[in-house]
Protein backbone atom coordinates (compact mmCIF):
# COMPACT_ATOMS: atom_id res chain seq x y z
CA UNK A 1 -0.54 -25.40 -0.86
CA UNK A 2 1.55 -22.20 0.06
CA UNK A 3 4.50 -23.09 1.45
CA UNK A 4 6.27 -19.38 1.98
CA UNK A 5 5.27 -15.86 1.56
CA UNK A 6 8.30 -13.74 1.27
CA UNK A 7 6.91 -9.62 0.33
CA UNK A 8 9.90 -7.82 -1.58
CA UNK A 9 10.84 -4.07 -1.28
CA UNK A 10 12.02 -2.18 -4.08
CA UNK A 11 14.04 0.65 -1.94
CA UNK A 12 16.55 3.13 -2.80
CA UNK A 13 17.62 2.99 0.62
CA UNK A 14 18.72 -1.08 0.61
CA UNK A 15 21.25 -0.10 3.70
CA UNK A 16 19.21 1.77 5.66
CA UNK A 17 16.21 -0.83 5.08
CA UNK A 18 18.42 -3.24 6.51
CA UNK A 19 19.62 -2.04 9.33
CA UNK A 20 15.76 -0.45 10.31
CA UNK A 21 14.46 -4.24 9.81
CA UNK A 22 17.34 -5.74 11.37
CA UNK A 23 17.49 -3.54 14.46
CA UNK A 24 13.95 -2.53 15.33
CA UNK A 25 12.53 -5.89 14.26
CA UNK A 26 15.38 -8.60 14.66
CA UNK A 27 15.69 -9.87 11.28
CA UNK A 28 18.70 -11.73 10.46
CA UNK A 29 20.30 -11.42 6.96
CA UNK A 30 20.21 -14.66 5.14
CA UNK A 31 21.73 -13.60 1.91
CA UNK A 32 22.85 -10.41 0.81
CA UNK A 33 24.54 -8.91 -2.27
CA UNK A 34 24.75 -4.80 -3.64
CA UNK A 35 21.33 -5.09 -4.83
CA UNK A 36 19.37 -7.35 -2.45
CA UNK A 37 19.29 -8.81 0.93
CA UNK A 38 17.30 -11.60 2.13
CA UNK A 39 16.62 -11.16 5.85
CA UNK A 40 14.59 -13.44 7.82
CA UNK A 41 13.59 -14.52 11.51
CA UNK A 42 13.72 -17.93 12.75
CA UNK A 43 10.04 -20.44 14.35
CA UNK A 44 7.32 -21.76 13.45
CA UNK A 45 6.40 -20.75 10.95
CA UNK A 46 10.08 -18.86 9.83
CA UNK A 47 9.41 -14.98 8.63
CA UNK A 48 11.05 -13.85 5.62
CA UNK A 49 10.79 -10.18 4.15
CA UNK A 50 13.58 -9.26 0.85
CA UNK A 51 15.12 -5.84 0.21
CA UNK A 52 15.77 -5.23 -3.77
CA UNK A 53 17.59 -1.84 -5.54
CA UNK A 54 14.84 -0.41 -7.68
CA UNK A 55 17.25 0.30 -10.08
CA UNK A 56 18.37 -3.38 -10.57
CA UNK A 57 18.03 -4.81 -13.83
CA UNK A 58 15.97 -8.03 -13.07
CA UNK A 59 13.07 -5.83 -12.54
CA UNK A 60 11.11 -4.54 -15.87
CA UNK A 61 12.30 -1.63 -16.34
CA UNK A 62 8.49 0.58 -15.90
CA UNK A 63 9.01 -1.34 -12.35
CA UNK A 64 12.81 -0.10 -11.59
CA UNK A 65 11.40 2.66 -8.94
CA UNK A 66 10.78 2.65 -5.25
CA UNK A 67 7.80 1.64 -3.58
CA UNK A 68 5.62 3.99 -3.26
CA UNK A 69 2.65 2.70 -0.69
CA UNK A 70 2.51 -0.48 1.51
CA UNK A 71 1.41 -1.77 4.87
CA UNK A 72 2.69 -4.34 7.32
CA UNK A 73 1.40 -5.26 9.91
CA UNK A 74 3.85 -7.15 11.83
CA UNK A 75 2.32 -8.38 15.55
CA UNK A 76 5.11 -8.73 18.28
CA UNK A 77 5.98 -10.16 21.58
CA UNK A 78 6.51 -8.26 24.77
CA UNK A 79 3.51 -6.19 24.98
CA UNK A 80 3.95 -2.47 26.08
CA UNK A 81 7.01 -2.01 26.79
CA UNK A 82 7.98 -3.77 23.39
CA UNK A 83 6.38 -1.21 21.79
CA UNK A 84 7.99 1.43 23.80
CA UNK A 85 11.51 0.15 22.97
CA UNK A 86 10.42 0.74 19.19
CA UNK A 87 8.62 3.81 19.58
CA UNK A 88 11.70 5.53 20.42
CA UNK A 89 13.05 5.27 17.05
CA UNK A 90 16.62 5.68 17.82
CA UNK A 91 19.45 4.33 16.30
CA UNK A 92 19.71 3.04 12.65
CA UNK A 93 16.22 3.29 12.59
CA UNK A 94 14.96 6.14 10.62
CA UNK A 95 11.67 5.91 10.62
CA UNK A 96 9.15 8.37 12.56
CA UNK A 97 6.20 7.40 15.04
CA UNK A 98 2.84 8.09 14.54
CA UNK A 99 2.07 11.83 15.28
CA UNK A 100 6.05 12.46 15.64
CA UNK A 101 5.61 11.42 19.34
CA UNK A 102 7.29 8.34 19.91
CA UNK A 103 4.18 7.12 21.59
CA UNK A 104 2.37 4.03 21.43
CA UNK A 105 -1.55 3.97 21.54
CA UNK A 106 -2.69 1.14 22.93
CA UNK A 107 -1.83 -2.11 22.02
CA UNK A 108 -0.36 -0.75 18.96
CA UNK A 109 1.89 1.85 16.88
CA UNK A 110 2.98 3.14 13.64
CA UNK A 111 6.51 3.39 12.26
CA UNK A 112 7.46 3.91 8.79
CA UNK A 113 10.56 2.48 7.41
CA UNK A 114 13.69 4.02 4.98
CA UNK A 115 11.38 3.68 2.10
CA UNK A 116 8.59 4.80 3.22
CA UNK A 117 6.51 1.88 4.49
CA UNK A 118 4.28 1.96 7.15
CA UNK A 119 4.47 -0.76 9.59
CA UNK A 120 1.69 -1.02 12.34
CA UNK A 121 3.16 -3.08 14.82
CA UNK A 122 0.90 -4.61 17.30
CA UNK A 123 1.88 -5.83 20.34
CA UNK A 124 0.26 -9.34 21.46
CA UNK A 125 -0.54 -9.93 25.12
């Protein structure tokens, strides 16, 4: 029985990962050191997401390199105007919108994080 599900980023950009995921998404750091930090939200059932230097040793090294192509798809609370507040991108968060607009379609939108990621965020009613 699966008890947690925890997907790990390789990044060259473990800061600004952080403070994206942090800010735009309210993760909390759990643990953190110079090459990886464990950041995770609190509920049933908890979220957990960690951030690991590519160039860190306890990968193989043919892995020690950035991702290069994922999706989340992360579903949120607040519906609209949720989305809105992310859409503006602002802050630590250095990812772009979808179309470089800043607007959400829908019921949903498209950010990409430090690394490259793209999250679709979906907003729940």
């Amino acid at each position: 029985m699966l008890t947690s599900l925890r997907p790990v980023i390789c990044t060259s950009r473990l800061e600004e990962s952080r403070e994206f995921y942090t800010q735009l998404f309210g993760f909390k750091v759990t643990h953190e050191t110079a090459w990886y930090v464990g950041l995770g939200r609190p509920g049933p059932p908890p979220h957990e997401l960690a951030l690991l230097d590519d160039t860190h040793p306890a990968l193989p090294g043919s892995w020690r390199r950035p991702l290069r192509t994922a999706r989340l798809t992360l579903e949120v609370e607040g519906g609209k105007g949720e989305l809105e507040r992310m859409a503006v991108c602002g802050g630590p968060a250095s990812g772009r919108c979808r179309g470089g607009t800043g607007s959400p379609v829908g019921n949903d939108l498209f950010v990409t994080d430090p690394s490259g990621v793209l999250i679709h965020v979906v907003a729940l009613r």
